[in-house]
Protein backbone atom coordinates (compact mmCIF):
# COMPACT_ATOMS: atom_id res chain seq x y z
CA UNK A 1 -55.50 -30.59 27.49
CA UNK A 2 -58.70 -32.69 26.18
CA UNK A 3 -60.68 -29.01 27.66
CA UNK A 4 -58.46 -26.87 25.94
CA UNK A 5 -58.80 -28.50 22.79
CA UNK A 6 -62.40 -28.29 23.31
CA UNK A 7 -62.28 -24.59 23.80
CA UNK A 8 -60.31 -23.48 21.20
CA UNK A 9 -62.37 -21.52 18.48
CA UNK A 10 -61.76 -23.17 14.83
CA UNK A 11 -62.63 -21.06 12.07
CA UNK A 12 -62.80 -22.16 8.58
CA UNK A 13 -61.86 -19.71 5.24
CA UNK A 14 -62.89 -19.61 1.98
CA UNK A 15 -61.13 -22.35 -0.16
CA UNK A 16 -61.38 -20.04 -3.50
CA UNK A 17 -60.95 -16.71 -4.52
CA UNK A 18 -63.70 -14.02 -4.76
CA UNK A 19 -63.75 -14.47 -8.21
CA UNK A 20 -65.94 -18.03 -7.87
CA UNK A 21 -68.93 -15.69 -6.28
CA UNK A 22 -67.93 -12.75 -7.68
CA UNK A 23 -67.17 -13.24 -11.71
CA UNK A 24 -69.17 -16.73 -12.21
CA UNK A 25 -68.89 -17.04 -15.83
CA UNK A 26 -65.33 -16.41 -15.72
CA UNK A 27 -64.62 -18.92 -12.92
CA UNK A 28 -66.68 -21.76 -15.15
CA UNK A 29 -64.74 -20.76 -18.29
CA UNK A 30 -62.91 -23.84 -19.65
CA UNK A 31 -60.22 -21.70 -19.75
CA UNK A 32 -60.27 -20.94 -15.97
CA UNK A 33 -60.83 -24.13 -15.06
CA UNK A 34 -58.21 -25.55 -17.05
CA UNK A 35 -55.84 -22.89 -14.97
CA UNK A 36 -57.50 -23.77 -11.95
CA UNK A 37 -56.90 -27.89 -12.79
CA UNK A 38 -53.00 -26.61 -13.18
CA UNK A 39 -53.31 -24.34 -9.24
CA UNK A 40 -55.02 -26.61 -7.65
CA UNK A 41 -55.41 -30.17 -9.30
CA UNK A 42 -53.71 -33.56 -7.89
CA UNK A 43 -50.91 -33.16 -9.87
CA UNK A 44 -50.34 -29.34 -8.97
CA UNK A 45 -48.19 -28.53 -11.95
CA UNK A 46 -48.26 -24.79 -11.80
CA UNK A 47 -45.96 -25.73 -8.79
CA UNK A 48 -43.58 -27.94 -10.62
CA UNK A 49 -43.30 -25.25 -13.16
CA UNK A 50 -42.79 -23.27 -10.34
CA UNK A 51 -40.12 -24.84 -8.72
CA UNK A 52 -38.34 -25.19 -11.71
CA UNK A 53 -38.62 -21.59 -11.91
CA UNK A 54 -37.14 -21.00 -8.79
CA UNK A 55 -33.91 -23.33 -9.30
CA UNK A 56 -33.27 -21.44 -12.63
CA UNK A 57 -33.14 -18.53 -10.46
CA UNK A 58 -31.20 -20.08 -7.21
CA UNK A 59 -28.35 -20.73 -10.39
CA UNK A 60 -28.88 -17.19 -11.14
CA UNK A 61 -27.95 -16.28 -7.62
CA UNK A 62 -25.07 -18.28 -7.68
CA UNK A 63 -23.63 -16.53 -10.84
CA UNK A 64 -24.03 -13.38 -9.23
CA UNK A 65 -22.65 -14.13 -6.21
CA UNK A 66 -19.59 -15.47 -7.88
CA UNK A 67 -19.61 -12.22 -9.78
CA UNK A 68 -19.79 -9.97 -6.71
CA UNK A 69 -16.85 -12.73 -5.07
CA UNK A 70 -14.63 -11.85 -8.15
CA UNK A 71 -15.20 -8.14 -8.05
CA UNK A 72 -17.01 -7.88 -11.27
CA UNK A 73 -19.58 -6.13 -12.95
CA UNK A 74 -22.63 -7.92 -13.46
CA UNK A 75 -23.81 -7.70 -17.03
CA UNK A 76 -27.03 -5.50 -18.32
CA UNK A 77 -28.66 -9.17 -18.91
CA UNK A 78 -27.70 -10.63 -15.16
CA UNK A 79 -29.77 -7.01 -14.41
CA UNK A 80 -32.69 -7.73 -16.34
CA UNK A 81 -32.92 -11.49 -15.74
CA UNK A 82 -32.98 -10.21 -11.55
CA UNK A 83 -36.45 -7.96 -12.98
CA UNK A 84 -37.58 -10.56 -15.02
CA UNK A 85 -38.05 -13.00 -12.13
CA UNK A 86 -39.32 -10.47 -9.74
CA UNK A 87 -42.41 -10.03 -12.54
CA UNK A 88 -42.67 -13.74 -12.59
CA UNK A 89 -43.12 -14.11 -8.98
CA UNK A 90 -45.71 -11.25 -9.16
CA UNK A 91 -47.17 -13.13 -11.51
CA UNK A 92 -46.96 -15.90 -9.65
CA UNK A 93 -48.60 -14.40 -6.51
CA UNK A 94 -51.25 -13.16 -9.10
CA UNK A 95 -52.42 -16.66 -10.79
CA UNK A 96 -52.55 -18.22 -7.38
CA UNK A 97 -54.91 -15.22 -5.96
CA UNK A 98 -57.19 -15.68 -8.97
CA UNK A 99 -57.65 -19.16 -7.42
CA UNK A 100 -57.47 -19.04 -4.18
CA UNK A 101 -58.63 -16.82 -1.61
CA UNK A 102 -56.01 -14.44 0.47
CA UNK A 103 -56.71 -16.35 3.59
CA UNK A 104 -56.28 -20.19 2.22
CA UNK A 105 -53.15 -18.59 -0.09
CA UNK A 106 -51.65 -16.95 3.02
CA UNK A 107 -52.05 -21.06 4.85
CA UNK A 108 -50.80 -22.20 1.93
């Protein structure tokens, strides 16, 4: 097992997005870097926001499901709160790109 360790072919990807090489005085903005402390920092706090984020929406779930259980009609704002999560988590997806690469985002 020692050989097949030894033969396996490690490859290593880009840590940051294409922006870094790409836009340079973008990436060293203070105001990129302060969004790139928030990605990517020690304290990762995009991801607690994040998280919190997602629980608001796992109670959202829950409403509607109890909803559908009850045979009601969801409400126009149960509607747009489903589209106004789906944009955050594009948004989401978006932030994290402009940080990270797609191969060290798709590890993540």
């Amino acid at each position: 097992t020692a050989c097949r360790l030894l033969q396996y072919r490690f490859f290593a990807t880009k840590r940051y997005s294409v922006l870094q090489e790409g836009f340079p005085k973008l990436w060293s903005s203070s105001v990129f870097q302060w969004l790139k402390e928030q990605v990517d920092g020690d304290q990762k706090l995009f991801d607690l926001f994040m998280n919190f984020i997602l629980m608001i929406n796992f109670a959202l779930v829950l409403v509607e499901t109890f909803y559908d259980l009850q045979n009601w009609t969801e409400t126009p704002l149960l509607e747009n709160l489903e589209l106004i999560f789906a944009i955050v988590y594009l948004c989401e997806i978006a932030v994290k790109l402009s940080v990270y690469s797609l191969p060290q985002y798709w590890a993540y």
